[in-house]
N, C-alpha and C. Protein backbone atom coordinates (compact mmCIF):
# COMPACT_ATOMS: atom_id res chain seq x y z
N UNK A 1 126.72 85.85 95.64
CA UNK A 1 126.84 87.23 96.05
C UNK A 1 127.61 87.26 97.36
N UNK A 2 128.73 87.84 97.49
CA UNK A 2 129.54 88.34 98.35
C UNK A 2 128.87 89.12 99.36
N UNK A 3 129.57 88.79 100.60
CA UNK A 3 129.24 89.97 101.52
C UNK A 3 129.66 91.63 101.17
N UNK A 4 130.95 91.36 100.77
CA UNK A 4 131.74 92.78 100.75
C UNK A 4 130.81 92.90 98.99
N UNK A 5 130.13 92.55 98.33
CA UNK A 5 129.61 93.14 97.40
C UNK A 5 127.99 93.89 97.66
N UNK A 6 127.27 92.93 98.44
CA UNK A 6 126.16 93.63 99.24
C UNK A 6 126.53 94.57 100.01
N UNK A 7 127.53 94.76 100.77
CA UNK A 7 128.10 95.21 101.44
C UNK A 7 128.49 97.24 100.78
N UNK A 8 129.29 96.92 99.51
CA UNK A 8 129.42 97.82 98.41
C UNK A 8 128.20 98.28 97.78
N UNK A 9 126.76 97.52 97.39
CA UNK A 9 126.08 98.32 96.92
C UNK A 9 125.34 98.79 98.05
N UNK A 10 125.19 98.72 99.03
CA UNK A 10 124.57 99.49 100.15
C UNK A 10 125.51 100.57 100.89
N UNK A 11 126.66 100.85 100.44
CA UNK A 11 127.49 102.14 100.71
C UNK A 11 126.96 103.07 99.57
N UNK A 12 126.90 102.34 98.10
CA UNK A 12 126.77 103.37 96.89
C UNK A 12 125.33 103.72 97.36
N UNK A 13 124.39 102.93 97.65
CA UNK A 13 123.13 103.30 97.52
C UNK A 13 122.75 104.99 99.14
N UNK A 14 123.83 104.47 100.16
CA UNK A 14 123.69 105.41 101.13
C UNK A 14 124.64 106.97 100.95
N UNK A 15 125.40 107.08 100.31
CA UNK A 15 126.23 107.68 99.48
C UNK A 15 125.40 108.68 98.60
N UNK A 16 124.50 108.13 97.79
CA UNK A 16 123.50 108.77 96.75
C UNK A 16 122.51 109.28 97.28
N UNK A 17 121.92 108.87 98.49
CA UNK A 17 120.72 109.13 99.60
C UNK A 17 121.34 110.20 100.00
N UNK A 18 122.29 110.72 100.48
CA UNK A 18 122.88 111.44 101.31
C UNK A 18 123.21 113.02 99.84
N UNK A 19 123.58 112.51 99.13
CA UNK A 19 123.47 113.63 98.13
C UNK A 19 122.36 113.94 97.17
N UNK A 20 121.43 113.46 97.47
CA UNK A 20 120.38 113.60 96.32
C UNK A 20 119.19 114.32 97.71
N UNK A 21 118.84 115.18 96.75
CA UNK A 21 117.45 116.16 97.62
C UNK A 21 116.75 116.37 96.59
N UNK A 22 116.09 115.40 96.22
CA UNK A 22 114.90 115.33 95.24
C UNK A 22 113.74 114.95 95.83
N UNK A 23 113.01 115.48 95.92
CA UNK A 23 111.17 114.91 96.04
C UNK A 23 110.73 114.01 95.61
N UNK A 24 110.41 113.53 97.01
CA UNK A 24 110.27 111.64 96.80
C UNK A 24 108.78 111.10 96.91
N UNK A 25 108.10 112.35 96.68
CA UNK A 25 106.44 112.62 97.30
C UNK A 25 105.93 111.46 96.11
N UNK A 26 106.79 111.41 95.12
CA UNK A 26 105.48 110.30 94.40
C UNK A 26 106.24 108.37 94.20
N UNK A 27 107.25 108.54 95.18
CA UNK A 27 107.66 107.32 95.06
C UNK A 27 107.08 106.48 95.85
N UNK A 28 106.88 104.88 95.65
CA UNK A 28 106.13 104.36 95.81
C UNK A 28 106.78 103.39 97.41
N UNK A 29 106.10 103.11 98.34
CA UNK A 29 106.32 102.30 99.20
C UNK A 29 108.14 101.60 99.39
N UNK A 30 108.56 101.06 100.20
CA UNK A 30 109.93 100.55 99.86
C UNK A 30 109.27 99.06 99.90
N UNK A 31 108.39 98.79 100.62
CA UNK A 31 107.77 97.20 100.73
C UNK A 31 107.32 96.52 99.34
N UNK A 32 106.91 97.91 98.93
CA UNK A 32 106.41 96.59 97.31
C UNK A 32 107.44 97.04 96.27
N UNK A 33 108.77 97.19 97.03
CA UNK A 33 109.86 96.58 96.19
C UNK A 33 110.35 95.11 96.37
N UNK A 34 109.73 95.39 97.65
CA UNK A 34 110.47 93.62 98.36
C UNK A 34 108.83 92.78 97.49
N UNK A 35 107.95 93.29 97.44
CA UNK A 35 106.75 92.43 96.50
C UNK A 35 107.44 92.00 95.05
N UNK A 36 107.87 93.38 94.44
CA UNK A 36 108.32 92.64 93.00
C UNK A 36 109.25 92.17 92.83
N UNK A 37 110.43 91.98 93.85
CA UNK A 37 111.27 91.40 93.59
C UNK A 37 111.06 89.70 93.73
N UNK A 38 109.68 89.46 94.55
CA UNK A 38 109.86 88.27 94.61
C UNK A 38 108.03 88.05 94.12
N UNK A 39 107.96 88.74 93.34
CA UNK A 39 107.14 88.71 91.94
C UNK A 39 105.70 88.48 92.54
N UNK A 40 105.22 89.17 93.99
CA UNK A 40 103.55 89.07 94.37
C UNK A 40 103.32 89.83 94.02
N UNK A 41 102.87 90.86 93.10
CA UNK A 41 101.75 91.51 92.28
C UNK A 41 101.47 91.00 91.30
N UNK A 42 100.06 91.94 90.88
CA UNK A 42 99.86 91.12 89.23
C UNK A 42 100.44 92.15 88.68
N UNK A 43 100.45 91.49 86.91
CA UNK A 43 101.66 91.98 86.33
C UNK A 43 101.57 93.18 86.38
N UNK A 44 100.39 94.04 85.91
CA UNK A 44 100.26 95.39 85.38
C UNK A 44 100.76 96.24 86.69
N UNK A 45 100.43 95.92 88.20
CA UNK A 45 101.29 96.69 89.14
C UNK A 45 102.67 96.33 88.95
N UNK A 46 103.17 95.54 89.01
CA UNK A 46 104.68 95.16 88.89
C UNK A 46 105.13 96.13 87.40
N UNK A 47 104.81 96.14 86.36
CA UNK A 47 105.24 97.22 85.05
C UNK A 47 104.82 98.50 85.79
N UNK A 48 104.00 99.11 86.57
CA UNK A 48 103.96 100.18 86.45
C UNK A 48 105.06 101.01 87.67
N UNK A 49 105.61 99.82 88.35
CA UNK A 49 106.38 100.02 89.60
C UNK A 49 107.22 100.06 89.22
N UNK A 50 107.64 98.95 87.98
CA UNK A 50 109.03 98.93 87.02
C UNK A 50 108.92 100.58 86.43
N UNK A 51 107.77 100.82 86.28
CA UNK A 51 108.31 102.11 84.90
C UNK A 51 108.92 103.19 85.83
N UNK A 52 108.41 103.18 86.89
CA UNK A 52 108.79 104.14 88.22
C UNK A 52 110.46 104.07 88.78
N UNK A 53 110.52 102.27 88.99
CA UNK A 53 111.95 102.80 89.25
C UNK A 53 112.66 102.78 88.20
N UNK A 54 112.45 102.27 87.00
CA UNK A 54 113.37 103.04 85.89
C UNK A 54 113.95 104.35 85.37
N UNK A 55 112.69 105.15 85.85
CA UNK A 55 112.64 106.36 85.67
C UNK A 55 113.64 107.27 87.16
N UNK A 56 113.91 106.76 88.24
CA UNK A 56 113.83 107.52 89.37
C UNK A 56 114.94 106.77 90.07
N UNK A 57 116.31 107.57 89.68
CA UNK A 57 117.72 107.15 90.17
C UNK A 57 117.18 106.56 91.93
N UNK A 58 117.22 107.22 92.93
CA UNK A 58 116.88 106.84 94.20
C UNK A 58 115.97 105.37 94.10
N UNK A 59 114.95 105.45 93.41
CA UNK A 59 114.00 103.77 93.34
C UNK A 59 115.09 102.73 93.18
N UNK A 60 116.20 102.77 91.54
CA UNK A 60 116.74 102.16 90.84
C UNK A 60 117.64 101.58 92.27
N UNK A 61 118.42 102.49 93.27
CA UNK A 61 119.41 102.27 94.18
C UNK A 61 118.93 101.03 95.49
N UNK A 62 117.41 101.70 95.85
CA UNK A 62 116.78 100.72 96.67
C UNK A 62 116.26 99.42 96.13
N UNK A 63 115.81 99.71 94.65
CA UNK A 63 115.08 97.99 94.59
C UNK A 63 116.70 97.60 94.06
N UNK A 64 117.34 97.52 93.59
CA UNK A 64 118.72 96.65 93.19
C UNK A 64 119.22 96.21 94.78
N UNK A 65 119.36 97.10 95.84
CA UNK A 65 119.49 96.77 96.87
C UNK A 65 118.96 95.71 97.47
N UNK A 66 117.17 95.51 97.33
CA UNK A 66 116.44 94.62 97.84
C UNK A 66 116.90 93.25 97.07
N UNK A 67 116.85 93.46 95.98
CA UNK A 67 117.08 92.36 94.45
C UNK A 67 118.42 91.59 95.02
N UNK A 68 119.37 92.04 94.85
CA UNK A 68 120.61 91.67 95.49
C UNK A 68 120.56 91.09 96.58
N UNK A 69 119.90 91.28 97.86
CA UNK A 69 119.75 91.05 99.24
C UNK A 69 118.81 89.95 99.11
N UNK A 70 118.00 89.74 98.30
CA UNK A 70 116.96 88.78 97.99
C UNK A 70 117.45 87.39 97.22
N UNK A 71 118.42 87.69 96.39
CA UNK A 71 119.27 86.78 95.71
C UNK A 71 120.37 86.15 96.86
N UNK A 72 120.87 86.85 97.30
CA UNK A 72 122.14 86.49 98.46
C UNK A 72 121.69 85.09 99.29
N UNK A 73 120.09 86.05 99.58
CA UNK A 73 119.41 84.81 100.99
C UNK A 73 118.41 83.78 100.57
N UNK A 74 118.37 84.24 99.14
CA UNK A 74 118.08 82.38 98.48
C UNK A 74 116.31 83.04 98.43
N UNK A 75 115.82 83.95 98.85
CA UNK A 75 114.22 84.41 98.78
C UNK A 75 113.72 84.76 97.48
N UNK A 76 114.63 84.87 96.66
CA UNK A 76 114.25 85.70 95.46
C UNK A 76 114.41 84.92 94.33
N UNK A 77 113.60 84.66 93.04
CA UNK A 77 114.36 83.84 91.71
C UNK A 77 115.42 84.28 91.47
N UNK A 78 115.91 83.31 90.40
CA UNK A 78 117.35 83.97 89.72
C UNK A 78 116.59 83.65 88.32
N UNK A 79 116.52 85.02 87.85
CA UNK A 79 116.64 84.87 86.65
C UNK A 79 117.63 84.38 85.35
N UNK A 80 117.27 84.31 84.06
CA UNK A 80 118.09 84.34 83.41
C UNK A 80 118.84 85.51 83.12
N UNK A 81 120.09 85.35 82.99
CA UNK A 81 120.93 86.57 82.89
C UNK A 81 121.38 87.14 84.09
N UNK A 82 121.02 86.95 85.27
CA UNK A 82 121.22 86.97 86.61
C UNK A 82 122.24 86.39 87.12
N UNK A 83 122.39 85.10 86.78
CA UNK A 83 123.55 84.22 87.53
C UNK A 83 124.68 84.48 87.60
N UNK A 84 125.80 85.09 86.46
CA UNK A 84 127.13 85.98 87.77
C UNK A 84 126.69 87.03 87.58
N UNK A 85 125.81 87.32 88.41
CA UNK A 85 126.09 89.34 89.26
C UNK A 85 125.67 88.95 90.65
């Protein structure tokens, strides 16, 4: 992972912040994105955090953010299917 590509999804992700005025009253913590990305919950919180940011463009922008940033600095697995992005 590139700088200027972390670099790029944290413009798109501040970009979308800046135009989106949606009610964020039921989104969940930004910290236990940095939990599932590096997989400390048990599973059933981790699916139900998944179903959340699947559902909720703004979640999707921040945990890919964390995910990415987590992969870059070596903190995070690499999954399969992961390895070139």
């Amino acid at each position: 992972m590139s700088d200027e590509r972390l670099r790029t999804t944290y413009d798109r992700m501040m970009m979308f912040r800046a135009e989106t005025s949606s009610d964020r009253t039921a989104c969940p913590a930004v910290e236990r994105f940095g939990a599932l990305v590096r997989r400390e919950e048990d599973e059933e919180s981790r699916l139900t955090l998944l179903d959340h940011v699947m559902s909720c463009p703004f979640c999707q922008a921040e945990f890919e953010l964390l995910r990415v940033a987590a992969r870059a600095s070596g903190s995070a697995p690499v999954l399969p299917g992961d390895a070139g992005t």
